[in-house]
N, C-alpha and C. Protein backbone atom coordinates (compact mmCIF):
# COMPACT_ATOMS: atom_id res chain seq x y z
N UNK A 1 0.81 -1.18 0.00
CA UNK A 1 0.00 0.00 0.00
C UNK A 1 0.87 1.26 0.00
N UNK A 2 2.06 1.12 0.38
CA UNK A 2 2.91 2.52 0.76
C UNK A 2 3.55 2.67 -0.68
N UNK A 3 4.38 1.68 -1.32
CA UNK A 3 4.55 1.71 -2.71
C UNK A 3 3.25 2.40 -3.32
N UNK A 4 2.20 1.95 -3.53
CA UNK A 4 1.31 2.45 -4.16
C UNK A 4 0.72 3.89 -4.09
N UNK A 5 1.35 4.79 -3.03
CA UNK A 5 1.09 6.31 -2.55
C UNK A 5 2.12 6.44 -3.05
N UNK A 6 3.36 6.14 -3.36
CA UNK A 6 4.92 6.54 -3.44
C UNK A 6 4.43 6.66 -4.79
N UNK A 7 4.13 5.66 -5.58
CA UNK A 7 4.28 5.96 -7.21
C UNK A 7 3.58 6.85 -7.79
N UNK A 8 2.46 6.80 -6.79
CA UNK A 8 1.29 7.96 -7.14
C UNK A 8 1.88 9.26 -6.97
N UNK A 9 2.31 9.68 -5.81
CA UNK A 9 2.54 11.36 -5.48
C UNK A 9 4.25 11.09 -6.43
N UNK A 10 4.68 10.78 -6.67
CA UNK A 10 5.95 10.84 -7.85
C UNK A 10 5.44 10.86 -9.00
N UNK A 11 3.99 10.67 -9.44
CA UNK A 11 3.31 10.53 -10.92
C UNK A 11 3.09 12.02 -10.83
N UNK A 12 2.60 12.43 -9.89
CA UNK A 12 2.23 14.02 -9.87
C UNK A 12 3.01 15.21 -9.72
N UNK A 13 4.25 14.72 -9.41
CA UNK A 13 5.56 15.94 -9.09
C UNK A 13 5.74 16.48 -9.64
N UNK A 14 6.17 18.22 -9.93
CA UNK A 14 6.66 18.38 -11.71
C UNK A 14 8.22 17.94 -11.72
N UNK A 15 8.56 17.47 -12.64
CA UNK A 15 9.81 16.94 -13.14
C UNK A 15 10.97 17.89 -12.49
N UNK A 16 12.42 17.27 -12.12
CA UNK A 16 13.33 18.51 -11.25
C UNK A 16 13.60 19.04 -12.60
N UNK A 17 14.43 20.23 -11.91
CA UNK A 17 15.10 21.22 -12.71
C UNK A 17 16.37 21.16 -12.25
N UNK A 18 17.52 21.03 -13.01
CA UNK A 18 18.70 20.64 -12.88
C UNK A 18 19.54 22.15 -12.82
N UNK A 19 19.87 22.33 -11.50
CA UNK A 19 20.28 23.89 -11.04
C UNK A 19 21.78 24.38 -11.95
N UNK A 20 22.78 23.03 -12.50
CA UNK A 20 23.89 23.51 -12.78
C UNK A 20 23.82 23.59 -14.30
N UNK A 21 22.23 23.40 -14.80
CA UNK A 21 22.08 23.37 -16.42
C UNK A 21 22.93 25.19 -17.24
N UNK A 22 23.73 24.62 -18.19
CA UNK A 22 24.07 25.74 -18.99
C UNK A 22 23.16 26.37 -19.87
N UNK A 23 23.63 27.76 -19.93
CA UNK A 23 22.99 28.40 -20.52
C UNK A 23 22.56 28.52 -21.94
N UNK A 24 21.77 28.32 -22.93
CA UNK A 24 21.85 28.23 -24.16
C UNK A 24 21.96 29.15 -24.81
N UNK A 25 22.41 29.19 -25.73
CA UNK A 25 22.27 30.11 -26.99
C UNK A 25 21.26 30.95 -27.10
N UNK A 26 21.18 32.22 -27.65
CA UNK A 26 19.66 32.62 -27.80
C UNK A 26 19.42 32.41 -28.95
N UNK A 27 17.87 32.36 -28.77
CA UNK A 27 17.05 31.90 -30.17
C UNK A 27 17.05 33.41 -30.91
N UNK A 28 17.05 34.70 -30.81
CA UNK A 28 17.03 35.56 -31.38
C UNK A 28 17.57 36.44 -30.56
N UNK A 29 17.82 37.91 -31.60
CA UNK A 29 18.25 38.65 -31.22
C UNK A 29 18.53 40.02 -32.02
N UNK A 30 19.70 41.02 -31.97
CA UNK A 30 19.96 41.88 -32.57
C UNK A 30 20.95 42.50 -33.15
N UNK A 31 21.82 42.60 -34.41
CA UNK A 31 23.02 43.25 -34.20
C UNK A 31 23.27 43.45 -35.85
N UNK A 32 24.79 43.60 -35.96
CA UNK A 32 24.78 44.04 -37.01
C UNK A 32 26.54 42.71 -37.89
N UNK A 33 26.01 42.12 -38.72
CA UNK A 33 26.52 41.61 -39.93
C UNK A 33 26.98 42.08 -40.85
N UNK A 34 28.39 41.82 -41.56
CA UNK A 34 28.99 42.33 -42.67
C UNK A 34 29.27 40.98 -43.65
N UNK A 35 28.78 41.03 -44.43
CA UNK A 35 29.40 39.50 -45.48
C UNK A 35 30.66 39.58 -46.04
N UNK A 36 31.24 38.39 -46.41
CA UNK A 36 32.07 38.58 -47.51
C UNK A 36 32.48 39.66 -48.42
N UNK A 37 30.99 39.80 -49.19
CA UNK A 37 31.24 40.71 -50.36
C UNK A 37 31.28 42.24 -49.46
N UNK A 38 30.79 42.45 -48.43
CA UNK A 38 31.29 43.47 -48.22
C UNK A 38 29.40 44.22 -47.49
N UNK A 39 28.53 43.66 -47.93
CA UNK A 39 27.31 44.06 -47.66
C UNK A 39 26.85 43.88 -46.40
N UNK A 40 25.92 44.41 -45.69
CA UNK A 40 25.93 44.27 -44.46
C UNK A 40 24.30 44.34 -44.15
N UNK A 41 24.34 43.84 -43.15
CA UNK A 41 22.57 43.81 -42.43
C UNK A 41 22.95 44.12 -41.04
N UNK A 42 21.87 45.36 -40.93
CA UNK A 42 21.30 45.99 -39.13
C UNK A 42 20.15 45.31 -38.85
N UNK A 43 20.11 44.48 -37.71
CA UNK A 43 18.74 44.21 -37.39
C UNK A 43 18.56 43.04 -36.52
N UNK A 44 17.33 42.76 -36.50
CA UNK A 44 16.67 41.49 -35.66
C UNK A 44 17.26 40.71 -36.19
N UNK A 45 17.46 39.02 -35.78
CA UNK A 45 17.76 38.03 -36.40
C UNK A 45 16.98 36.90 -35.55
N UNK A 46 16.77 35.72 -35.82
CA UNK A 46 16.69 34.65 -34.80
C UNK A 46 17.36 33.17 -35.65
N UNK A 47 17.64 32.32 -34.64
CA UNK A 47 17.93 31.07 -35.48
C UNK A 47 16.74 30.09 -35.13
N UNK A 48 17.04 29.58 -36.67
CA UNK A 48 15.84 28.43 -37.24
C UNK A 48 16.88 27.35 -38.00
N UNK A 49 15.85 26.14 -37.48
CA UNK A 49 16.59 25.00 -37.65
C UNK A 49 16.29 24.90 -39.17
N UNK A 50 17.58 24.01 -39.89
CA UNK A 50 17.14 24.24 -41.60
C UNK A 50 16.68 22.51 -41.44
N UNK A 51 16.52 22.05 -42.23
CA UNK A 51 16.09 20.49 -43.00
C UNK A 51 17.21 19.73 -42.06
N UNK A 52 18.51 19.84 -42.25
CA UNK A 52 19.53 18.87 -41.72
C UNK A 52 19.12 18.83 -40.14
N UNK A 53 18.39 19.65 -39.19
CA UNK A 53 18.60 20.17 -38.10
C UNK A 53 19.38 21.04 -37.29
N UNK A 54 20.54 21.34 -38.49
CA UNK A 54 21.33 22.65 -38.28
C UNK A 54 20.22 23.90 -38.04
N UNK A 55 21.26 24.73 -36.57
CA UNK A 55 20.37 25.89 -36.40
C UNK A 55 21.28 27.21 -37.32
N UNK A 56 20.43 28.01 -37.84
CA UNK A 56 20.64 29.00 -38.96
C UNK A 56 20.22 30.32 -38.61
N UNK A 57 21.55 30.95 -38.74
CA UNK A 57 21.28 32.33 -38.84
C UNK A 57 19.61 32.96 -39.95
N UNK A 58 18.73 33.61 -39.30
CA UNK A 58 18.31 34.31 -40.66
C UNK A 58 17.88 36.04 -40.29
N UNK A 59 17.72 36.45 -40.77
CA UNK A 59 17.32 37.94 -40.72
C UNK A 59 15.17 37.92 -39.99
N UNK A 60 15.46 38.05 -39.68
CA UNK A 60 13.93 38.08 -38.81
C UNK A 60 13.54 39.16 -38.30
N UNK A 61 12.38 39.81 -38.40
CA UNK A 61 11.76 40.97 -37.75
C UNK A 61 12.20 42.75 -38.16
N UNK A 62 12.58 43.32 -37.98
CA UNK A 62 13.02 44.80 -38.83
C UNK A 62 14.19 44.89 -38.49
N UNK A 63 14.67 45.09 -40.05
CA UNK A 63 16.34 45.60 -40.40
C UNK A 63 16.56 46.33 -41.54
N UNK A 64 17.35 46.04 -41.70
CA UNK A 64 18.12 47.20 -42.93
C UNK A 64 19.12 46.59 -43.47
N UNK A 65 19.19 46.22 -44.92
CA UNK A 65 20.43 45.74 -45.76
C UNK A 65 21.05 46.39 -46.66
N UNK A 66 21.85 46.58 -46.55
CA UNK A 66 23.06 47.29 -47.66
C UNK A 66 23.68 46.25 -48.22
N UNK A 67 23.40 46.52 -49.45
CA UNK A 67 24.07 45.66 -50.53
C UNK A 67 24.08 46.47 -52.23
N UNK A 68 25.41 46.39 -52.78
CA UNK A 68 25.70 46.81 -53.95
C UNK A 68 25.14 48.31 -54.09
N UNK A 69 25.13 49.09 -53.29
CA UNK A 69 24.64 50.44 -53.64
C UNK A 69 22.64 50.51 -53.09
N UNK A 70 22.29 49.49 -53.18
CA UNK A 70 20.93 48.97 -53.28
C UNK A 70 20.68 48.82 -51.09
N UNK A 71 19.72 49.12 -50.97
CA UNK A 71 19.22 49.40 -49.71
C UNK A 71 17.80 49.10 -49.03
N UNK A 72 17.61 48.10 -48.36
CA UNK A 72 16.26 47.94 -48.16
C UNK A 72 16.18 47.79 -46.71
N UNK A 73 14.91 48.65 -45.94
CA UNK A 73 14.39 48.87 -44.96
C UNK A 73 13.27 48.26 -44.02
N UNK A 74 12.70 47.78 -43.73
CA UNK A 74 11.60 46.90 -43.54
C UNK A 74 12.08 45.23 -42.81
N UNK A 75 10.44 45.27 -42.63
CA UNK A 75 10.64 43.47 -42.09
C UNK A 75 10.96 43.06 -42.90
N UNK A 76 11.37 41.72 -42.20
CA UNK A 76 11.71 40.05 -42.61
C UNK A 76 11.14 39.38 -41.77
N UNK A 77 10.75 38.16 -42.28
CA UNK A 77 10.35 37.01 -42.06
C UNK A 77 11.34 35.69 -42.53
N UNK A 78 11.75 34.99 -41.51
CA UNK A 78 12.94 33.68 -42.11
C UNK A 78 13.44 34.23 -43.40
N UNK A 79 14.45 34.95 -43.66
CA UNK A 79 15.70 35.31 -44.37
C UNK A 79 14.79 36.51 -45.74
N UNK A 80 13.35 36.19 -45.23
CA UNK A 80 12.93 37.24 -47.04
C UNK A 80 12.00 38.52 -46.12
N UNK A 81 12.01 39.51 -46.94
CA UNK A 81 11.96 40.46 -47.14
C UNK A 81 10.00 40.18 -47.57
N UNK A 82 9.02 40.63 -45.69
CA UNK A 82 8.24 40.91 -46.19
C UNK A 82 7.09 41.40 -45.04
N UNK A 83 6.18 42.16 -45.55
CA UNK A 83 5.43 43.33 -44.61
C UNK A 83 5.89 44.37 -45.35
N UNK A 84 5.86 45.18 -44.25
CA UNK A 84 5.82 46.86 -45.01
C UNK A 84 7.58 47.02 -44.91
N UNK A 85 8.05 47.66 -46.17
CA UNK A 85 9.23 48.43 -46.51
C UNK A 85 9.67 48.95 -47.41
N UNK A 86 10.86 49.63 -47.45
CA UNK A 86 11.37 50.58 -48.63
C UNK A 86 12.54 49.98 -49.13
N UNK A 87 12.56 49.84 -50.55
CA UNK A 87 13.93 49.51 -50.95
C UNK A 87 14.06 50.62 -52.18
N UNK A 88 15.14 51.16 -51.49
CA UNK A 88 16.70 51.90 -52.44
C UNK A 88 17.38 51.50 -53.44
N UNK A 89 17.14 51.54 -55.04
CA UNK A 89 17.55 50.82 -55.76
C UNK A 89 18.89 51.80 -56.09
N UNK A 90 20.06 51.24 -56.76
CA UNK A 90 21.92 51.86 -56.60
C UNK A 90 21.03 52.58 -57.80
N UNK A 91 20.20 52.43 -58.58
CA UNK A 91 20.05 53.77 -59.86
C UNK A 91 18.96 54.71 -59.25
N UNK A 92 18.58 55.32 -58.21
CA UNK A 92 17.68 56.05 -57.57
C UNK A 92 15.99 55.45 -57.64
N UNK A 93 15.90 54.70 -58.07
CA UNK A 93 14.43 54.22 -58.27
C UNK A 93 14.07 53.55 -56.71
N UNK A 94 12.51 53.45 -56.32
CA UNK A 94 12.69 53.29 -55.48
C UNK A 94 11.15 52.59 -55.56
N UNK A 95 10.85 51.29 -54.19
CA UNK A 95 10.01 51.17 -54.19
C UNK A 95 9.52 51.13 -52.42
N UNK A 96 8.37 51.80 -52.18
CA UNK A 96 7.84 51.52 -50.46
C UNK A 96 6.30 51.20 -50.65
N UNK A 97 6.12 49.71 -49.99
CA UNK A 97 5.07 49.31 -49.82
C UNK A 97 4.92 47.66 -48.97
N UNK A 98 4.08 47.21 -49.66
CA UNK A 98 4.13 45.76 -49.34
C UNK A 98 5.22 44.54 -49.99
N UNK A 99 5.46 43.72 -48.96
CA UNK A 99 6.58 42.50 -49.69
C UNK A 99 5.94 40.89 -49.25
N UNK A 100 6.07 40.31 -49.90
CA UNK A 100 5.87 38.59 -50.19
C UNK A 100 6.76 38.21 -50.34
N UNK A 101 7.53 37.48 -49.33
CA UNK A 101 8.76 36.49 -50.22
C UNK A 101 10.20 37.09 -50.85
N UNK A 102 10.30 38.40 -50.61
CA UNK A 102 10.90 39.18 -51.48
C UNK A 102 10.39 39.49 -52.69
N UNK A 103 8.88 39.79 -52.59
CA UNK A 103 8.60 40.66 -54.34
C UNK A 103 7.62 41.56 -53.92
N UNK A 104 7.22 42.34 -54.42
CA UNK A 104 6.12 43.65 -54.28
C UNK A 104 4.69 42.80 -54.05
N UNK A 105 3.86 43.18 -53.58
CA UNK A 105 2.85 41.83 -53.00
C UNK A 105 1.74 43.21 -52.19
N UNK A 106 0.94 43.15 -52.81
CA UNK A 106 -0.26 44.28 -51.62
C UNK A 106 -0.29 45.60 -52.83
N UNK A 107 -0.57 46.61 -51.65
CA UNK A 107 -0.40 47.95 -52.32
C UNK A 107 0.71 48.82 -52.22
N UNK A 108 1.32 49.47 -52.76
CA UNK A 108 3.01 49.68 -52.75
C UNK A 108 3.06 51.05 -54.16
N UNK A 109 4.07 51.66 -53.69
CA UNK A 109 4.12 52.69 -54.84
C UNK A 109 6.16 52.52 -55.59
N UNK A 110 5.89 52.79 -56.88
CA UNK A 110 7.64 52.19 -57.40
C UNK A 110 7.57 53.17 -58.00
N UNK A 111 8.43 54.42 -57.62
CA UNK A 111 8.91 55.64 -57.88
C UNK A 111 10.57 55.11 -59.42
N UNK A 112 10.73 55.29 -60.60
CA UNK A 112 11.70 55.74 -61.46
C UNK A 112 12.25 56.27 -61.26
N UNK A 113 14.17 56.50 -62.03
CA UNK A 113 15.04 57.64 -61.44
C UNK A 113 13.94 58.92 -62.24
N UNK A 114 13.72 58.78 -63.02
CA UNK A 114 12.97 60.21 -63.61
C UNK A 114 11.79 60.55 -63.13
N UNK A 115 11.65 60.27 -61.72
CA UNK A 115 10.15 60.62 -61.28
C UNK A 115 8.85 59.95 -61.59
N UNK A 116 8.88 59.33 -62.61
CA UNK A 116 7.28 58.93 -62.75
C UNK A 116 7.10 57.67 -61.70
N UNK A 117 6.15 57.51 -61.68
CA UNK A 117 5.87 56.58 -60.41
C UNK A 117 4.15 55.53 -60.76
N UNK A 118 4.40 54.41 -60.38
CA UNK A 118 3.10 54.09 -60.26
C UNK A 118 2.25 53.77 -58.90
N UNK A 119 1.24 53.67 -58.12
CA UNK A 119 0.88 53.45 -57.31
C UNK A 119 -0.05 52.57 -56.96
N UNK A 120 -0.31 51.44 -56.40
CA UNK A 120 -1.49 50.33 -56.56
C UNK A 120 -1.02 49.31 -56.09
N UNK A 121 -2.00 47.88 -56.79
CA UNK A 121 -1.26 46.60 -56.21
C UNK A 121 -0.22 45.92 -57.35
N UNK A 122 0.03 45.17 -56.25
CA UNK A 122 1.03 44.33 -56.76
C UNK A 122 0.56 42.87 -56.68
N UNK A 123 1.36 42.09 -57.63
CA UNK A 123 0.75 40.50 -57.25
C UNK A 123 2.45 39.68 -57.84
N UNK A 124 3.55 39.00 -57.31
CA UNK A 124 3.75 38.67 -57.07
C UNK A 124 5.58 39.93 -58.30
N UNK A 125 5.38 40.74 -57.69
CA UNK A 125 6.21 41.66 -58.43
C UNK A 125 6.18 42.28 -59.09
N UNK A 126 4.78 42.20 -59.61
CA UNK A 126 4.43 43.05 -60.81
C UNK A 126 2.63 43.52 -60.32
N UNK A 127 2.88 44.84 -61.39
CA UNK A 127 1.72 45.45 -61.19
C UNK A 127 0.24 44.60 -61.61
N UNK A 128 -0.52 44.95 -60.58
CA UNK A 128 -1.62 44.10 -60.54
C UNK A 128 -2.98 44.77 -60.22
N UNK A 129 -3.98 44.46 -61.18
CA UNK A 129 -5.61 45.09 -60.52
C UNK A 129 -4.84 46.89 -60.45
N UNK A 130 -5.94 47.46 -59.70
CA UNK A 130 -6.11 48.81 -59.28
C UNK A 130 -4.83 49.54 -59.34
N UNK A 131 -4.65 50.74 -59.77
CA UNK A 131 -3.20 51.14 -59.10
C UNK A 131 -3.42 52.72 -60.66
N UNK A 132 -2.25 53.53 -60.25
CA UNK A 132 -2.54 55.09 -60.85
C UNK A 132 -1.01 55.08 -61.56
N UNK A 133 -0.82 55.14 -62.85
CA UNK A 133 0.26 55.57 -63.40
C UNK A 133 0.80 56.94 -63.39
N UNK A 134 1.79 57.86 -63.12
CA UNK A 134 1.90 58.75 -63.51
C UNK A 134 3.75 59.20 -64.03
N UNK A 135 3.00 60.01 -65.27
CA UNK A 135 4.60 60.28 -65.85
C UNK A 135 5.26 61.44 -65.32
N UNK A 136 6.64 61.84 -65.96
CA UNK A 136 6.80 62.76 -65.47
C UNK A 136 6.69 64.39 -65.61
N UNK A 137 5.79 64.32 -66.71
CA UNK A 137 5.10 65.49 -66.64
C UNK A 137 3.38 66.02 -65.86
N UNK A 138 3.31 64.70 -65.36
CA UNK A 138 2.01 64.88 -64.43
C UNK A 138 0.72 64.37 -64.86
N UNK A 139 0.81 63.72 -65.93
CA UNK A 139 -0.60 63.27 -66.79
C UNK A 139 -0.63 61.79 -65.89
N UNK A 140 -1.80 61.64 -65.58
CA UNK A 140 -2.06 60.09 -64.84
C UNK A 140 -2.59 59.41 -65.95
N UNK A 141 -2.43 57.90 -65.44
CA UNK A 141 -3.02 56.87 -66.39
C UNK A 141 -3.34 56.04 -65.63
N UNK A 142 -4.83 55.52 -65.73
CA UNK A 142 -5.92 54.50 -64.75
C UNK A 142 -5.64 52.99 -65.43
């Protein structure tokens, strides 16, 4: 009968906690990266396990990348570029809006070095449905 209270109130214990356990790694965080080529990322990051079970750096949550003259501002989600942001293209063109995956995705406006600009949606990088052309002398196109 005493076995049988013993196994019981040990079925109900919560499990110990092992006081000299080390500290792990963090799953995310913040800072700033320079690559190889020379390009660099400010920002959130966290690691995610890839296919092998290796854990992986990726860009996660709001940052900023510099690369080749080219500049983009905004979230990430696991290593792509998406939610609301601005990217700086190295020839002045520019686009701020919505991102998918890394492509224009929602409603978003893509400003030319010569000013004209269009404004509307996007569907998987390209202009899509609704949206206002305008050149650069000011004439719109629906």
């Amino acid at each position: 009968m005493l076995v049988a209270f013993a196994v019981a109130l040990l079925q109900k214990m919560p499990p110990k906690k092992n006081a000299q356990a080390e500290p792990e790694d963090p799953e995310e965080g913040s800072g700033t990266y320079v690559f190889e080529d020379g390009s660099k990322y400010e920002g959130q990051w966290v690691l995610i396990a890839n296919e092998s079970g290796e854990k992986v750096l990726k860009r996660h949550g709001t940052g900023k990348m510099i690369e080749n003259g080219n500049v983009y501002e905004g979230n990430w989600v696991e290593d792509a570029m998406e939610g609301e942001g601005l990217f700086k293209f190295s020839n002045s063109s520019k686009y701020e809006g919505n991102w998918l995956r890394n492509k224009y995705e929602g409603q978003g406006t893509y400003i030319w070095p010569n000013g004209s600009q269009y404004t509307g949606n996007w569907r998987s990088g390209l202009m899509h449905g609704e949206g206002v052309y305008q050149d650069v002398k000011g004439k719109h196109w629906h």
